[in-house]
N, C-alpha and C. Protein backbone atom coordinates (compact mmCIF):
# COMPACT_ATOMS: atom_id res chain seq x y z
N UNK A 1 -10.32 38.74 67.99
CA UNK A 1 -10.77 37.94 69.10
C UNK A 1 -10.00 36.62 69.12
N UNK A 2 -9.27 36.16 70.48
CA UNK A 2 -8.87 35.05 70.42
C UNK A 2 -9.89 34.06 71.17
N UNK A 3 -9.60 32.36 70.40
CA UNK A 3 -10.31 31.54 70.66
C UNK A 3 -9.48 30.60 72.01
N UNK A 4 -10.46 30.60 72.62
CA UNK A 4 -10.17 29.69 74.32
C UNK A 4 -9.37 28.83 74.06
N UNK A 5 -8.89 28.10 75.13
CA UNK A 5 -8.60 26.60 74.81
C UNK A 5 -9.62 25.40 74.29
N UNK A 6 -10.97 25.47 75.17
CA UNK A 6 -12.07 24.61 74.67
C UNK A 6 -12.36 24.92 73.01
N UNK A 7 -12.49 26.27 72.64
CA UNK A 7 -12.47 25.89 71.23
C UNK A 7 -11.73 25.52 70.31
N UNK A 8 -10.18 25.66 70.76
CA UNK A 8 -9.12 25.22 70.07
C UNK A 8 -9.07 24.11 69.84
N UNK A 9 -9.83 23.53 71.17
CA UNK A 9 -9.41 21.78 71.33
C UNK A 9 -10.54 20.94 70.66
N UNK A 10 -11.60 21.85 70.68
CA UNK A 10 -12.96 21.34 69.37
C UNK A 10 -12.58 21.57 68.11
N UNK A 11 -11.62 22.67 67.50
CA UNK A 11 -11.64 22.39 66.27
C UNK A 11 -10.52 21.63 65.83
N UNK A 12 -9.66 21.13 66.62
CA UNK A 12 -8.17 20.35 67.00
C UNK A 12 -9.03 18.70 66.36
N UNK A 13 -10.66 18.53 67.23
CA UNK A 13 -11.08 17.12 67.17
C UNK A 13 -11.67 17.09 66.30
N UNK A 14 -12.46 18.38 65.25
CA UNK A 14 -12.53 18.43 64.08
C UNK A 14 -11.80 18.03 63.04
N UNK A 15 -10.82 19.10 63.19
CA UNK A 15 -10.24 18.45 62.19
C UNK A 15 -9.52 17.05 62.37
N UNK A 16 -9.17 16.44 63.24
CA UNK A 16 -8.62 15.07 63.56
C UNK A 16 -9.65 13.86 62.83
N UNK A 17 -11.01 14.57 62.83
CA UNK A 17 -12.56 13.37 62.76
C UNK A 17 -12.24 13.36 61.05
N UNK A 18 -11.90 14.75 60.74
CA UNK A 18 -11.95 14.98 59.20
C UNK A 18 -10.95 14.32 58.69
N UNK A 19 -9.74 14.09 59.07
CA UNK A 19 -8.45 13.58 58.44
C UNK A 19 -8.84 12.23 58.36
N UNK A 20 -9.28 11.46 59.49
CA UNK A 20 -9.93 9.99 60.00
C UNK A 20 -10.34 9.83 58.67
N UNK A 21 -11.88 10.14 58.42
CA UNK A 21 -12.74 10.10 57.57
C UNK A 21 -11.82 10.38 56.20
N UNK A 22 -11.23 11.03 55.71
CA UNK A 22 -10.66 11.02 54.25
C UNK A 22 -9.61 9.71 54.10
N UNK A 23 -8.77 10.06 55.28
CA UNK A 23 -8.31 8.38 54.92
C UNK A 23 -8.96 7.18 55.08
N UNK A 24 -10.16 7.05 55.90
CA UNK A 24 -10.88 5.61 55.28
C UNK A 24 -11.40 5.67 54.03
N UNK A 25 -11.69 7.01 53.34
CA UNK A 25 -12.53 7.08 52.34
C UNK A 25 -11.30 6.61 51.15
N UNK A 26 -10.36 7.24 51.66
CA UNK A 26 -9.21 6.61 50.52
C UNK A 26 -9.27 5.06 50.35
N UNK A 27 -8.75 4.60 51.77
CA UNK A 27 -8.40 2.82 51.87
C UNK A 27 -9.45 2.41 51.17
N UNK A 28 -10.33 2.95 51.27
CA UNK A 28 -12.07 2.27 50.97
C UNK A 28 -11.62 1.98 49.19
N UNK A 29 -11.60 3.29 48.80
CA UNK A 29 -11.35 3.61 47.13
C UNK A 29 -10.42 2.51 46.79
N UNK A 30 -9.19 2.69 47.57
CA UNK A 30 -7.68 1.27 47.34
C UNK A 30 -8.59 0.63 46.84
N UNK A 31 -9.10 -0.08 48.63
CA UNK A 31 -8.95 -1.44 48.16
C UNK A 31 -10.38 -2.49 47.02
N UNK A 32 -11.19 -1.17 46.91
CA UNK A 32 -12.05 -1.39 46.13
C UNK A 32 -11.83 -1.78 44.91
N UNK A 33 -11.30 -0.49 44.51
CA UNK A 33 -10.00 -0.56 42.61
C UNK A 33 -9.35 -2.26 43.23
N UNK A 34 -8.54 -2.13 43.93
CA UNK A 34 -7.69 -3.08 43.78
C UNK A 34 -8.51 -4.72 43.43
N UNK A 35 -9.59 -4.77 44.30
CA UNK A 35 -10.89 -5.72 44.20
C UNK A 35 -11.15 -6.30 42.77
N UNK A 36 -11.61 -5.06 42.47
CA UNK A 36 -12.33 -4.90 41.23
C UNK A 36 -10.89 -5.47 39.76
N UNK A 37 -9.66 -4.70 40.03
CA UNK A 37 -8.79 -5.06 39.04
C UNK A 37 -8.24 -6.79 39.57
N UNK A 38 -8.22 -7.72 40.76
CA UNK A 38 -8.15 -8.61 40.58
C UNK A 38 -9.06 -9.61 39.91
N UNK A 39 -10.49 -9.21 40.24
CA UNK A 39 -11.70 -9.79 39.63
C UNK A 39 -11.64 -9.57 38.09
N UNK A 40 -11.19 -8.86 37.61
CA UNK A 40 -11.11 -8.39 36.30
C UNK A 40 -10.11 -9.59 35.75
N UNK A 41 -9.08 -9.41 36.36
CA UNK A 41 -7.69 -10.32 35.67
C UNK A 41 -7.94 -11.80 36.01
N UNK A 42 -8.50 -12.20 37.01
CA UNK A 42 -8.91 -13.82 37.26
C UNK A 42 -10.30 -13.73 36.49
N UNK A 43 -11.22 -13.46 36.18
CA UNK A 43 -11.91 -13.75 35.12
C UNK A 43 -11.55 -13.85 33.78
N UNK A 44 -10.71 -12.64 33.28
CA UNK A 44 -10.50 -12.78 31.88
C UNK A 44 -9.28 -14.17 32.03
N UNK A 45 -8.66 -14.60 32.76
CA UNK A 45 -7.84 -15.55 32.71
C UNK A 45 -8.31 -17.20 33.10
N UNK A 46 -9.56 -16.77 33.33
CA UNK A 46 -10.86 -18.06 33.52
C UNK A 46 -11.31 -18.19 31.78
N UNK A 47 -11.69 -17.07 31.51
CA UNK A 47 -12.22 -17.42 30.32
C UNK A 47 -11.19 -17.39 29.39
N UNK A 48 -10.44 -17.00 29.37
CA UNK A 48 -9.28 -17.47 28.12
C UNK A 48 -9.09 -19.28 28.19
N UNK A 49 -8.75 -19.61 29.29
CA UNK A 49 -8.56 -20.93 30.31
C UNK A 49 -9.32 -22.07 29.52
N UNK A 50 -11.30 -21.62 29.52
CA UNK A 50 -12.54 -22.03 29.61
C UNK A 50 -12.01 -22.13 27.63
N UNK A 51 -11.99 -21.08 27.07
CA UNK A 51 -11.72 -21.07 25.24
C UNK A 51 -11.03 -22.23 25.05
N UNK A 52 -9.79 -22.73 25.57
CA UNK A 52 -8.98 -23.78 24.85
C UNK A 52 -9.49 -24.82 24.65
């Protein structure tokens, strides 16, 4: 059985919604890590700072 155009073009916006969604979920992950490893390195370089 072949599928219409209307369903082609629904699972066309499927998968388009799905690709969307994994790459924000990525950027999200980035820039989270990235967050988290600057907070990491300006604290420990506060408190080394704070020791002398």
């Amino acid at each position: 059985m072949t599928a219409t155009c209307s369903e082609r073009r629904r699972d066309r916006v499927k998968l388009m919604k799905t690709i969307m969604i994994v790459a924000l979920l990525v950027t999200a992950l980035g820039l989270g890590a990235c967050a988290q490893h600057k907070e990491a390195v300006t604290t420990s370089a506060g408190t080394t700072g704070y020791a002398k």
